[in-house]
C-alpha atoms as a PDB file:
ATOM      1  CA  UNK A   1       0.000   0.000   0.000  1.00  0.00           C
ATOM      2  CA  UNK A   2       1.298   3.623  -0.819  1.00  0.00           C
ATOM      3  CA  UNK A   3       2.729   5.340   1.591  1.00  0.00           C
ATOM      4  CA  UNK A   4      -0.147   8.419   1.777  1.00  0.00           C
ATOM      5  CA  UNK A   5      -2.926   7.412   0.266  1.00  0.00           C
ATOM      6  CA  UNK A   6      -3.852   7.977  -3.595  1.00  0.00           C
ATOM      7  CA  UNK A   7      -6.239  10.978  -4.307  1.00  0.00           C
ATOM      8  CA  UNK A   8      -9.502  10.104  -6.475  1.00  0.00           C
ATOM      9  CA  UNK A   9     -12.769  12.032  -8.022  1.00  0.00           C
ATOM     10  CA  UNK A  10     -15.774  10.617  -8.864  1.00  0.00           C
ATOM     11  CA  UNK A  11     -17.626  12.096 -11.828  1.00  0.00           C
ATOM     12  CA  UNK A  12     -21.108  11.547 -11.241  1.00  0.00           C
ATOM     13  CA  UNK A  13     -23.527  12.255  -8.801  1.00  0.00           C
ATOM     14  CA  UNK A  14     -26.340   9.986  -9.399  1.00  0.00           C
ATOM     15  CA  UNK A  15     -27.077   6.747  -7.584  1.00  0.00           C
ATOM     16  CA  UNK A  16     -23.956   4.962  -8.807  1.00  0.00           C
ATOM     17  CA  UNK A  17     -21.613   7.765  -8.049  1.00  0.00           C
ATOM     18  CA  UNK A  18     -23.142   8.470  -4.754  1.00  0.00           C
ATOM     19  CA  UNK A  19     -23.163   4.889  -3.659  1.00  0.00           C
ATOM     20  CA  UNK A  20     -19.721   4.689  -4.281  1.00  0.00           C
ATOM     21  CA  UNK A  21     -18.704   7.957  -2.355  1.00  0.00           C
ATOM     22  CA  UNK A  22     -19.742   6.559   0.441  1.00  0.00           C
ATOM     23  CA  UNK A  23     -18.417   3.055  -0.140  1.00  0.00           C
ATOM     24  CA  UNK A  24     -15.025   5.171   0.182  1.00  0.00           C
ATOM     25  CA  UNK A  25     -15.400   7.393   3.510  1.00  0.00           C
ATOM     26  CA  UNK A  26     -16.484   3.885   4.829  1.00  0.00           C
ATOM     27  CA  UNK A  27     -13.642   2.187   3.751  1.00  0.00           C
ATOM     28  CA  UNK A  28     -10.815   4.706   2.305  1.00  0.00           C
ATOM     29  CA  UNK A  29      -7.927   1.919   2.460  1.00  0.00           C
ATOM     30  CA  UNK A  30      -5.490   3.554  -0.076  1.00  0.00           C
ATOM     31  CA  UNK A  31      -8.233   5.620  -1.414  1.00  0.00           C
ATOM     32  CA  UNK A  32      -8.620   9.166  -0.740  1.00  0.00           C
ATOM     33  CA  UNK A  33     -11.844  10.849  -1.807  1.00  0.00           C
ATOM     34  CA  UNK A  34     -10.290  14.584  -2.859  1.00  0.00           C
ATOM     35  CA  UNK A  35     -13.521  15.565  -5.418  1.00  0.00           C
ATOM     36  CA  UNK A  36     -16.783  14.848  -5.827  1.00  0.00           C
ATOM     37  CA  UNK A  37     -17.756  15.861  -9.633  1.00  0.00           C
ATOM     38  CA  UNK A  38     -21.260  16.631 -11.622  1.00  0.00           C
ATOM     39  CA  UNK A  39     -23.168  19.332 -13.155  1.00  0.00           C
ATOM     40  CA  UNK A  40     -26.165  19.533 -11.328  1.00  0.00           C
ATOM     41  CA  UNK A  41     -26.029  22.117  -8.354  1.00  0.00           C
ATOM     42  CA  UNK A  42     -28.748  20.881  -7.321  1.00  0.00           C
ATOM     43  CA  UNK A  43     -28.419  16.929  -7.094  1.00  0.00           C
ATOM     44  CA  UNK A  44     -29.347  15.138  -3.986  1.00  0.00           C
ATOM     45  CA  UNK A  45     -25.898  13.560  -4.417  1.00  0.00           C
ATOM     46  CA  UNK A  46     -23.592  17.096  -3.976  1.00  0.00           C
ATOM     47  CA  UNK A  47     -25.895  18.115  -0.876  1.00  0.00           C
ATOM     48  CA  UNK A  48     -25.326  14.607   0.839  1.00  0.00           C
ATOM     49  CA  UNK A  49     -21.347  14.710  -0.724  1.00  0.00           C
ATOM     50  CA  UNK A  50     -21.183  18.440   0.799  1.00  0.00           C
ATOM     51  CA  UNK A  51     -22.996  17.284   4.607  1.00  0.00           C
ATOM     52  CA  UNK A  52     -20.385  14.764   4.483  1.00  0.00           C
ATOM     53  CA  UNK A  53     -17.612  17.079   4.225  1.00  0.00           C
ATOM     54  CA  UNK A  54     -16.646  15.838   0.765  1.00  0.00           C
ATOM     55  CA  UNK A  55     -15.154  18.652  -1.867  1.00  0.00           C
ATOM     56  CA  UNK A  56     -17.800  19.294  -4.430  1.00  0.00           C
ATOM     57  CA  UNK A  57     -18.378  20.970  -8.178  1.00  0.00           C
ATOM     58  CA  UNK A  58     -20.965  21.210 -10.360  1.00  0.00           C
ATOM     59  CA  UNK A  59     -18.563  21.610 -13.337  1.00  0.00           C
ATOM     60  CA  UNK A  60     -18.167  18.131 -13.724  1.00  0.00           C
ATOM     61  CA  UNK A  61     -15.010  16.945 -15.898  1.00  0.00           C
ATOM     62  CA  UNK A  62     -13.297  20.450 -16.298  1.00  0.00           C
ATOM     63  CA  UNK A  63     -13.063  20.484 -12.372  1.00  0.00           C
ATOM     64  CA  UNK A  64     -11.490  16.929 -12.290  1.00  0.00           C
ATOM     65  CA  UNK A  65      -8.961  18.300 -15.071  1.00  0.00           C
ATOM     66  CA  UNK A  66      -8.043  21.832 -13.131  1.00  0.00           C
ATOM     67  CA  UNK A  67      -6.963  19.329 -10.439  1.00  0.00           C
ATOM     68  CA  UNK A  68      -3.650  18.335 -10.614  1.00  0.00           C
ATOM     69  CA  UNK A  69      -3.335  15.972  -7.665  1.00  0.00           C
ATOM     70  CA  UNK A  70      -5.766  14.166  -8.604  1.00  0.00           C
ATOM     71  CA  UNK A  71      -4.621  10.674  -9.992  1.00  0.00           C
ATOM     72  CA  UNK A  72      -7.415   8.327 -10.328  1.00  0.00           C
ATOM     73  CA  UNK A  73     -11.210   8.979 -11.614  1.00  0.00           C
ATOM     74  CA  UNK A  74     -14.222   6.428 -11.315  1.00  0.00           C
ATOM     75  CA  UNK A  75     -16.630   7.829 -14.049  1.00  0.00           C
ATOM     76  CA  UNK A  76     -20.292   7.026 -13.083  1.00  0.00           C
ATOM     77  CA  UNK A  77     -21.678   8.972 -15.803  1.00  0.00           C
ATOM     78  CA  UNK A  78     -22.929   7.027 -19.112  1.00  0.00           C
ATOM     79  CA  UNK A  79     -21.793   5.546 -21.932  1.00  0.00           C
ATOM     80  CA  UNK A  80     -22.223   8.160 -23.851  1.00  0.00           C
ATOM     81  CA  UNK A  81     -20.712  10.774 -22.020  1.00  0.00           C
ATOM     82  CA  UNK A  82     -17.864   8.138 -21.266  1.00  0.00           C
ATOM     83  CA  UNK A  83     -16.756   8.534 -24.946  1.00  0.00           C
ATOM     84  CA  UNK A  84     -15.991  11.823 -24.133  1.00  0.00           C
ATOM     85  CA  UNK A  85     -14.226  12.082 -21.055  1.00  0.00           C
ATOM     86  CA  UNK A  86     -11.913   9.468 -21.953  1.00  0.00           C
ATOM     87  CA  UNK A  87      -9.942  10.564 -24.302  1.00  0.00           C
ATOM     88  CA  UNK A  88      -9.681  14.307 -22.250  1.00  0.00           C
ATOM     89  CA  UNK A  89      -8.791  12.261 -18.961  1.00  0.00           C
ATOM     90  CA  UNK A  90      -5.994  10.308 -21.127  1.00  0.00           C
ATOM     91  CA  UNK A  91      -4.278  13.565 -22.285  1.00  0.00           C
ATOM     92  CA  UNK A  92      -4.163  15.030 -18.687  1.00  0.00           C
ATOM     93  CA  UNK A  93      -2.592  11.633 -17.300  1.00  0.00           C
ATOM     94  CA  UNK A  94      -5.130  10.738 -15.617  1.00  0.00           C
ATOM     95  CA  UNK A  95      -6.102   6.748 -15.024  1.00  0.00           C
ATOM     96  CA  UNK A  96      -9.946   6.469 -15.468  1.00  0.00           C
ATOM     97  CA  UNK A  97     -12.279   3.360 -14.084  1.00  0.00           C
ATOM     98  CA  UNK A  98     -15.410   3.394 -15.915  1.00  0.00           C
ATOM     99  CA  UNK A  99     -18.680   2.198 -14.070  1.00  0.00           C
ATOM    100  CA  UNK A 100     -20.264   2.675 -17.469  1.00  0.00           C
ATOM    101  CA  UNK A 101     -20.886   0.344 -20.569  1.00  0.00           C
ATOM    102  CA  UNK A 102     -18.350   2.245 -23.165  1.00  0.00           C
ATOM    103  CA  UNK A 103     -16.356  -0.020 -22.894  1.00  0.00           C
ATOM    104  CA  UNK A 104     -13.204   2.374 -24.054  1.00  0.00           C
ATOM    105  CA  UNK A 105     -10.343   0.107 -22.196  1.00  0.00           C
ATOM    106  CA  UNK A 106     -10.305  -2.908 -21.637  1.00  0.00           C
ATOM    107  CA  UNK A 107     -13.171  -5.069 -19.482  1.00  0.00           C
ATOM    108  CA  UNK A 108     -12.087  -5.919 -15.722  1.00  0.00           C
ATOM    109  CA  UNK A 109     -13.942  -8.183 -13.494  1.00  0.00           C
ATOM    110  CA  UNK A 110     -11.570  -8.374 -10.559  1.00  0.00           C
ATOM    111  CA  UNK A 111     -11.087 -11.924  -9.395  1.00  0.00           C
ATOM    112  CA  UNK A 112     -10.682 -12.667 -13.148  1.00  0.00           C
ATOM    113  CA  UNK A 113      -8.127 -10.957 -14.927  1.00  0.00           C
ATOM    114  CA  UNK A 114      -7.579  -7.229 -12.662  1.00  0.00           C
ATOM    115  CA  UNK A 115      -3.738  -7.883 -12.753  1.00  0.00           C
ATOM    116  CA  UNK A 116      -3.483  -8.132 -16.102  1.00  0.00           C
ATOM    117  CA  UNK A 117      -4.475  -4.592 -16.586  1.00  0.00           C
ATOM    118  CA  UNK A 118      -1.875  -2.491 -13.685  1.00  0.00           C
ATOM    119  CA  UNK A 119      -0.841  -0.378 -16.926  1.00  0.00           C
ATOM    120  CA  UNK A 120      -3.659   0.046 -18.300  1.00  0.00           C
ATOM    121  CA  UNK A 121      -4.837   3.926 -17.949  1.00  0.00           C
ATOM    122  CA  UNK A 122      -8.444   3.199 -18.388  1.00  0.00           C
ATOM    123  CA  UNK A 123     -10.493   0.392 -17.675  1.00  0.00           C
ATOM    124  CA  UNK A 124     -14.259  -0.772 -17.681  1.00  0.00           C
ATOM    125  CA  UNK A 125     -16.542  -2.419 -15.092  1.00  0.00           C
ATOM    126  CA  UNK A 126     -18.724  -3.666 -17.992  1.00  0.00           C
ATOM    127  CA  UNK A 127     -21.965  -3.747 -16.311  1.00  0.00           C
ATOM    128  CA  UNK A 128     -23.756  -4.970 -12.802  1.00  0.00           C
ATOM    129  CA  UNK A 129     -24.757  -8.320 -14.778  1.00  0.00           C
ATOM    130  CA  UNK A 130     -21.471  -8.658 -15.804  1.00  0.00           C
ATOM    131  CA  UNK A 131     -19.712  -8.208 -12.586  1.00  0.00           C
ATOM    132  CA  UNK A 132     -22.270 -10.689 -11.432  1.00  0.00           C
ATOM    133  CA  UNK A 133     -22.431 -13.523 -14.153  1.00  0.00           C
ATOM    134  CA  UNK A 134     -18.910 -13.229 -15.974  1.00  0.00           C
ATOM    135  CA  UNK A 135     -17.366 -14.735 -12.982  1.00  0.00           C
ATOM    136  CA  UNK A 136     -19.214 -17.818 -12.222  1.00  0.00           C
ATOM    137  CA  UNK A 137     -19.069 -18.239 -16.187  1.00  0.00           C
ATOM    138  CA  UNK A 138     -15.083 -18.049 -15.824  1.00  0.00           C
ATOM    139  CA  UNK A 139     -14.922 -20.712 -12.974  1.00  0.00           C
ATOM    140  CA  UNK A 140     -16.946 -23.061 -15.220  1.00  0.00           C
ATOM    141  CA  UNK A 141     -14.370 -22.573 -18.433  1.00  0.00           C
ATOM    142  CA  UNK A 142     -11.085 -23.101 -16.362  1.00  0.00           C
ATOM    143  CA  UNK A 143     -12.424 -26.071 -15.606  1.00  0.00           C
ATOM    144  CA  UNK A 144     -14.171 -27.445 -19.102  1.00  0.00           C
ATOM    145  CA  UNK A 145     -14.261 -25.688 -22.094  1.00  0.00           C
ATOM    146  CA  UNK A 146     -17.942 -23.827 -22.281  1.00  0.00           C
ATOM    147  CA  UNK A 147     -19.428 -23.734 -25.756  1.00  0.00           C
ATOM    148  CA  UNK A 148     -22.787 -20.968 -24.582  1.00  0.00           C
ATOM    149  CA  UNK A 149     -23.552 -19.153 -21.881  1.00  0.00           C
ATOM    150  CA  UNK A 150     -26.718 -17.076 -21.571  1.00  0.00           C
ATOM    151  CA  UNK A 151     -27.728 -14.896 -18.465  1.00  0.00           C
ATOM    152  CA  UNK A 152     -30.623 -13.481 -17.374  1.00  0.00           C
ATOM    153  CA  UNK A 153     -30.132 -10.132 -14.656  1.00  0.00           C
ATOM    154  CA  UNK A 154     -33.486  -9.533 -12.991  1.00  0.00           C
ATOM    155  CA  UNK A 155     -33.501  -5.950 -11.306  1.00  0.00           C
ATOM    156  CA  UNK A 156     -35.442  -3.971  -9.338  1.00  0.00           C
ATOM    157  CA  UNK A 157     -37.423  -1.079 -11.476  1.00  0.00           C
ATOM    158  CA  UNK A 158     -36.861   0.873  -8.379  1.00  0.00           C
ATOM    159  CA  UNK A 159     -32.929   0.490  -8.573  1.00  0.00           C
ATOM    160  CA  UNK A 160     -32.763   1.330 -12.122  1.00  0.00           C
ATOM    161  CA  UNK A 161     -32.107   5.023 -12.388  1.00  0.00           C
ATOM    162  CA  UNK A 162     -31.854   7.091 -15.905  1.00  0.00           C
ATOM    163  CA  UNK A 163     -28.505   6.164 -16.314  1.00  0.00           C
ATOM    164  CA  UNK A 164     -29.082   2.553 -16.288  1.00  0.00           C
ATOM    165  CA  UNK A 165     -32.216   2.840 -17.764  1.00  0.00           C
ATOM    166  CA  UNK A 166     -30.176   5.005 -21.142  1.00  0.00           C
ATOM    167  CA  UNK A 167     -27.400   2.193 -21.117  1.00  0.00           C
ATOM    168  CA  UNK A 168     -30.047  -0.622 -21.778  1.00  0.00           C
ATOM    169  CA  UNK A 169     -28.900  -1.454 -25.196  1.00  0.00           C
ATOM    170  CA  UNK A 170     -25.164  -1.163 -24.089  1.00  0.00           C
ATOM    171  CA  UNK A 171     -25.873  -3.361 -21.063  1.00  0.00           C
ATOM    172  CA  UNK A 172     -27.066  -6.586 -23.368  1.00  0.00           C
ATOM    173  CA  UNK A 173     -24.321  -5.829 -25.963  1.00  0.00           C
ATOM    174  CA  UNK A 174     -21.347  -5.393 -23.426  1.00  0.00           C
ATOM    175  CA  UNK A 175     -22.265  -7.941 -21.033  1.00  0.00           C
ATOM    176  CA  UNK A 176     -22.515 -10.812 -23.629  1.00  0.00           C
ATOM    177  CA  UNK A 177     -19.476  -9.856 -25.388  1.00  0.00           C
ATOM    178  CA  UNK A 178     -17.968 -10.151 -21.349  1.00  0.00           C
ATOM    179  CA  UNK A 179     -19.055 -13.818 -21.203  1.00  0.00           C
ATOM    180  CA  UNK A 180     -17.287 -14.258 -24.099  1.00  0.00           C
ATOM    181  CA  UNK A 181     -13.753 -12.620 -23.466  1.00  0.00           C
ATOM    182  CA  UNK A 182     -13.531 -13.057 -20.384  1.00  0.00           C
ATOM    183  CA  UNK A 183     -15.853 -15.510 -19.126  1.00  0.00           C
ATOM    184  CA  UNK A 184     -14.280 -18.311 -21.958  1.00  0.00           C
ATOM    185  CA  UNK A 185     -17.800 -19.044 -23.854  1.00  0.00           C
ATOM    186  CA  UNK A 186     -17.337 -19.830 -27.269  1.00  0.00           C
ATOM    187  CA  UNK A 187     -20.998 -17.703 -27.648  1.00  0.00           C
ATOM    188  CA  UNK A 188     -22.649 -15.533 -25.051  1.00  0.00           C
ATOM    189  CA  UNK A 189     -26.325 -13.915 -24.686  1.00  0.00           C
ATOM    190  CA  UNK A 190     -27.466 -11.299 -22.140  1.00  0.00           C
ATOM    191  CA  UNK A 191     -31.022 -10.482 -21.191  1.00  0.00           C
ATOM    192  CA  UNK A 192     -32.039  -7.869 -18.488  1.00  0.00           C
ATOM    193  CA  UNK A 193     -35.277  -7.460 -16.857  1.00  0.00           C
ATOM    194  CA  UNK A 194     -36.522  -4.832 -14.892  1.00  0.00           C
ATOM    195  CA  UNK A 195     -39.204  -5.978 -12.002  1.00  0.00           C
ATOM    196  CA  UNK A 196     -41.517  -3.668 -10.246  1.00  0.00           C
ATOM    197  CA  UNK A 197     -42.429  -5.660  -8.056  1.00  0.00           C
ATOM    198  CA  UNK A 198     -43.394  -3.958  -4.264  1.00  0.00           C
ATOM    199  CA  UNK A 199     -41.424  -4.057  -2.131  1.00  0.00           C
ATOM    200  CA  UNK A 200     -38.548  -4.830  -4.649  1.00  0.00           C
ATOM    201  CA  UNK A 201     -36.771  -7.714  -5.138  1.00  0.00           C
ATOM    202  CA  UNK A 202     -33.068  -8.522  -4.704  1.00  0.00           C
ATOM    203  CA  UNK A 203     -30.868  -8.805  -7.640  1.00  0.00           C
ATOM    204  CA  UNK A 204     -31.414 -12.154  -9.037  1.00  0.00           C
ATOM    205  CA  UNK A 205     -29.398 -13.795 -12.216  1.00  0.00           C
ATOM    206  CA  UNK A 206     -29.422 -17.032 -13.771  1.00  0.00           C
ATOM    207  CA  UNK A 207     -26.774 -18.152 -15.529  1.00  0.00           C
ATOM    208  CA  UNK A 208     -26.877 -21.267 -18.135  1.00  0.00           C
ATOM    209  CA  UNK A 209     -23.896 -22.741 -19.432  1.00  0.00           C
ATOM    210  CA  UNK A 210     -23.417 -25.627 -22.078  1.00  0.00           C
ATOM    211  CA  UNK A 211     -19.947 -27.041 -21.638  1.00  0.00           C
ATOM    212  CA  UNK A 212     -18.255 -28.899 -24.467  1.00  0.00           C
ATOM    213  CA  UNK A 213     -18.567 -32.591 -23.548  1.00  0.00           C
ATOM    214  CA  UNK A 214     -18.476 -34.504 -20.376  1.00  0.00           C
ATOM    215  CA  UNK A 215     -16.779 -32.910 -17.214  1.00  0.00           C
ATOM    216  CA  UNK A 216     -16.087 -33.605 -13.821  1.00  0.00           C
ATOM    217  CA  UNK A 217     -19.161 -32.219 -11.364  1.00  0.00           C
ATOM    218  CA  UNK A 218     -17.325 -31.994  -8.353  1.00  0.00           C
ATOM    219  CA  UNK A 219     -14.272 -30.433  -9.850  1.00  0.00           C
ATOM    220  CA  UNK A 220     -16.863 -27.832 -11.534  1.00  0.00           C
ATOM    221  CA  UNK A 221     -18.993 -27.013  -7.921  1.00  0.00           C
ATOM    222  CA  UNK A 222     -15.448 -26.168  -6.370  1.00  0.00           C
ATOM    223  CA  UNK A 223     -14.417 -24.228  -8.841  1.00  0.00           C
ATOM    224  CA  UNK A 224     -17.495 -22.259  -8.778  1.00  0.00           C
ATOM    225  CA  UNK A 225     -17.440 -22.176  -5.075  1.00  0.00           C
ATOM    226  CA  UNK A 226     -14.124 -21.117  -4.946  1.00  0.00           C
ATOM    227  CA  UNK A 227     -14.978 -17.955  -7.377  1.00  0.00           C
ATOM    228  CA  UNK A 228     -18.253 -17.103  -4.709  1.00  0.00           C
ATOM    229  CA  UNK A 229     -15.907 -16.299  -2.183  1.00  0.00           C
ATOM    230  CA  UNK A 230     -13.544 -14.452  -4.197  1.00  0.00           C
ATOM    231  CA  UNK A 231     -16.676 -12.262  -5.164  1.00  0.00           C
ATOM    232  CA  UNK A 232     -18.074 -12.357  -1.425  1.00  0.00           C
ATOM    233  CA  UNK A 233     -14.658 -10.718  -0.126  1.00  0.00           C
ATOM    234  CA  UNK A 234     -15.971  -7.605  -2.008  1.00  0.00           C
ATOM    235  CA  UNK A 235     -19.541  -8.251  -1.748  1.00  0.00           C
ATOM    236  CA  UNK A 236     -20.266  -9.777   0.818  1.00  0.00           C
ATOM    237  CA  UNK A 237     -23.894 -10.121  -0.106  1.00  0.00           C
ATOM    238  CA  UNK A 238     -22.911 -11.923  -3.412  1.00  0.00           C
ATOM    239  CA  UNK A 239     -24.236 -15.774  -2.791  1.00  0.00           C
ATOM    240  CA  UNK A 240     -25.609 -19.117  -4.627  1.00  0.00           C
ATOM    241  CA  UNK A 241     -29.042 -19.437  -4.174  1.00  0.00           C
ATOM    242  CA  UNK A 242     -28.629 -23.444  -4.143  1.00  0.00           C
ATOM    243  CA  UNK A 243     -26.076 -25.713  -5.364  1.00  0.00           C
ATOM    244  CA  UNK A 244     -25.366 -26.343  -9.327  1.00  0.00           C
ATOM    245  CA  UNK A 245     -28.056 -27.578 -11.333  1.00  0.00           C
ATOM    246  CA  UNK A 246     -26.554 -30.418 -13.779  1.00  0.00           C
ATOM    247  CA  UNK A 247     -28.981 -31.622 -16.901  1.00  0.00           C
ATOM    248  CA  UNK A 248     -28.925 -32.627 -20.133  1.00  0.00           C
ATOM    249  CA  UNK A 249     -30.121 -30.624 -23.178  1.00  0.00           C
ATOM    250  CA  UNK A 250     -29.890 -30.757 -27.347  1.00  0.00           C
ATOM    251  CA  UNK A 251     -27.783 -28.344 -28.565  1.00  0.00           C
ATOM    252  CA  UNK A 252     -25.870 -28.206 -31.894  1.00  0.00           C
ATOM    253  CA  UNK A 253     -27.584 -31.259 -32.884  1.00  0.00           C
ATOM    254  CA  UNK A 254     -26.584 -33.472 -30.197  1.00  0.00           C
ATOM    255  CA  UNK A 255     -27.160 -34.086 -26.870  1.00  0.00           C
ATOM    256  CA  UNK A 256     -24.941 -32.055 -24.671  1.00  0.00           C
ATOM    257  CA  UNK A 257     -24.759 -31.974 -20.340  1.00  0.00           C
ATOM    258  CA  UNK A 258     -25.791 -28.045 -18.995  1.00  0.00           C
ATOM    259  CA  UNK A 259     -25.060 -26.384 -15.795  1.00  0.00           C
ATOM    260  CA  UNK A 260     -27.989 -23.947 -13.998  1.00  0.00           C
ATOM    261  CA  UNK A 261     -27.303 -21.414 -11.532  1.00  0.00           C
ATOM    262  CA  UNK A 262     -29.227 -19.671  -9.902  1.00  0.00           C
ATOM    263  CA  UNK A 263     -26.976 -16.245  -8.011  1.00  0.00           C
ATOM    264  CA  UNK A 264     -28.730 -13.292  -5.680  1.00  0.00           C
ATOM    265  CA  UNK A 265     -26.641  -9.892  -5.221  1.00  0.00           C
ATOM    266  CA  UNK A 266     -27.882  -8.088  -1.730  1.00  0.00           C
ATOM    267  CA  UNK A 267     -26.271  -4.719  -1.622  1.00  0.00           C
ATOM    268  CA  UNK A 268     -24.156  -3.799   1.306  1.00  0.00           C
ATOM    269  CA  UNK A 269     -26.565  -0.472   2.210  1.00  0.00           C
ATOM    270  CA  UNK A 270     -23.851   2.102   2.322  1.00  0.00           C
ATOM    271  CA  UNK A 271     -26.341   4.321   0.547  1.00  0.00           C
ATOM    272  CA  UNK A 272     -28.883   2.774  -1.948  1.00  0.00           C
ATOM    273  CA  UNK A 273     -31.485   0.363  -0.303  1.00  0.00           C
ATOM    274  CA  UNK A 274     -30.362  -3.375   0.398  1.00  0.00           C
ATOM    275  CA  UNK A 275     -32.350  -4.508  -2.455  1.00  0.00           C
ATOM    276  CA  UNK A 276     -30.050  -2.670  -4.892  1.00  0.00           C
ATOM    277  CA  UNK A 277     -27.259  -5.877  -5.539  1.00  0.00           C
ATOM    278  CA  UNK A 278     -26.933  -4.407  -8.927  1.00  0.00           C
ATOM    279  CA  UNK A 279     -25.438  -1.204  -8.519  1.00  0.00           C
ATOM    280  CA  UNK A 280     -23.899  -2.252  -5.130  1.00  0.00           C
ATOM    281  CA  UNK A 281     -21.995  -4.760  -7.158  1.00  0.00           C
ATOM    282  CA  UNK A 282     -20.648  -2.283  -9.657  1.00  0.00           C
ATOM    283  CA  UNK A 283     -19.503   0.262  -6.788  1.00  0.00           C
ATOM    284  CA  UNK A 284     -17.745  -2.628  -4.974  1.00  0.00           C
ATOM    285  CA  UNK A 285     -15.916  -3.614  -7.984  1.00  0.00           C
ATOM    286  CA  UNK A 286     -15.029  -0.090  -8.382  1.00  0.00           C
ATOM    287  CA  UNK A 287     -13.431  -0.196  -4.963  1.00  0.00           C
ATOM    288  CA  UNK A 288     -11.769  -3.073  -5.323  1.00  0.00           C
ATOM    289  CA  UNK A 289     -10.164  -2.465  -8.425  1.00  0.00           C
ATOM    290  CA  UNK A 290      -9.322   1.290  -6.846  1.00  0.00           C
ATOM    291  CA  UNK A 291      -7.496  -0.488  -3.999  1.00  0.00           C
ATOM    292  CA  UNK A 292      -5.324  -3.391  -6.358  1.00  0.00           C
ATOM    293  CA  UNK A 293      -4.342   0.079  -8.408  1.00  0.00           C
ATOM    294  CA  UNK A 294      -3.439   2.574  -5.528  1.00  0.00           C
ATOM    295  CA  UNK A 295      -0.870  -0.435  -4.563  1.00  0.00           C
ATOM    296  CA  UNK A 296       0.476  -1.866  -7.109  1.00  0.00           C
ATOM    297  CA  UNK A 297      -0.539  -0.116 -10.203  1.00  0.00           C
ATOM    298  CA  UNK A 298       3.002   1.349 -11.771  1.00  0.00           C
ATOM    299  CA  UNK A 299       0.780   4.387 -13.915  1.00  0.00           C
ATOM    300  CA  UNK A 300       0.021   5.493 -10.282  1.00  0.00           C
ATOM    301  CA  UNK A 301       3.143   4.613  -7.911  1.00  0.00           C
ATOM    302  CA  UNK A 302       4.584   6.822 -10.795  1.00  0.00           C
ATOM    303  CA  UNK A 303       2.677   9.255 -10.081  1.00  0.00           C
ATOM    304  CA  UNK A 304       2.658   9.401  -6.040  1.00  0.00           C
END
């Protein structure tokens, strides 16, 4: 860990951004909070940022840019507004983590490939059904190759804010091209659903898998086990609703063996309700990757 702790923003100041803000005055670790960034005066986010004693603007990106010391930037924006602070955040030196579905650097999931990426100066969190699915999909392909893998993300409405409500058609896109490269499936397919159900549900996904062939069950449920805990050290509310499902199905014109689970996301409650896995898990994976950069990330350390 560095010796005085790294300096972030967040740009953002919607549910996302604010979850996050206080996922780091709760746990600062390496991390320290120096700006809190969007262009609403008026957002419920800067008032609660400002009550916490958090340094606030309402001119977004340019403030981020005016300040020098700051090294890191989690961008909760959108996609859309991604593509544009990228490339201004790359010419001022500045190492970016997206929360968004851009998609501009490459896609990190952390307890699957995060240290492959230290010198990377941006990278993106994909989306909360990525973060979710992408890494029970990996511990299946390390095991036995995995021919399809299709996940289904049910939300609740509630939790589902404008931004996540614009990034829909990035969301599908972006998360099944995630179960792809980095979950190993030969083909991937992503479906969200947005319940509004009252009270609201938890997040709930279901991930199907077709391996190639035969495999071992037992060495798959440890494998996948395994990958639940790495998850659960940064979300803790990240758990198996039962134990592997193991069937048979036709696929490709021949009968193939297929693997069900069945995963539920409780947020943490740091600042959105409990029920809100999905953005909790995007905030935590934010953190997480935050902390594995502020230590050993040599853009950074460079920078200190």
């Amino acid at each position: 860990m560095p010796s005085s702790p790294v300096k972030v923003a967040i740009l953002g100041t919607g549910n996302i951004g604010t979850d996050l803000m206080f996922k780091l005055l709760r746990q600062p670790g390496a991390l320290q909070l120096a700006l809190f960034a969007g262009v609403d005066p008026k957002s419920d986010g800067l008032a609660r940022a400002r009550n916490a004693g958090v340094a606030t603007t309402d001119r977004g990106i340019d403030a981020i840019l005016e300040a020098t010391d700051i090294k890191l930037v989690f961008d909760a924006t959108s996609a859309r507004a991604h593509l544009r602070h990228a490339p201004a955040l790359a010419a001022a030196g500045r190492v970016a983590v997206d929360l968004t579905p851009a998609a501009c650097g490459p896609c990190v999931v952390p307890p699957v490939n995060l240290r492959a990426h230290l010198d990377s100066a941006n990278v993106n969190l994909i989306t909360c059904g990525g973060q979710a699915t992408i890494p029970l999909v990996h511990a299946v392909s390390r095991v036995t190759p995995v021919s399809y893998a299709e996940i289904v993300s049910t939300v609740a409405s509630a939790s589902a804010g404008p931004g996540t409500r614009q990034n829909i058609d990035e969301f599908t896109f972006t998360t099944a091209r995630g179960l792809e490269a980095l979950g190993g499936a030969t083909a991937g397919k992503a479906i969200i659903i947005l319940n509004p159900a009252d009270p609201p549900i938890l997040m709930r996904n279901t991930v199907y898998l077709i391996p190639e062939g035969d495999f071992d069950d037992a060495a798959v449920t440890r494998s996948i086990e395994q990958m639940v805990s790495s998850v659960a050290e940064y979300v803790p509310g990240y758990r198996l609703k039962s134990a592997p499902v193991f069937d048979t199905v036709k696929y490709g014109g021949a009968v193939q063996r297929s693997i069900t689970l069945l995963l539920e996301v409780e947020g943490a409650g740091d600042y959105l309700p409990k029920y809100a896995g999905n953005l909790d898990i995007m905030t935590a994976a934010a953190w997480r990757v935050g902390q594995v950069f502020a230590a050993q990330k040599p853009k950074i350390k460079a920078m200190a």
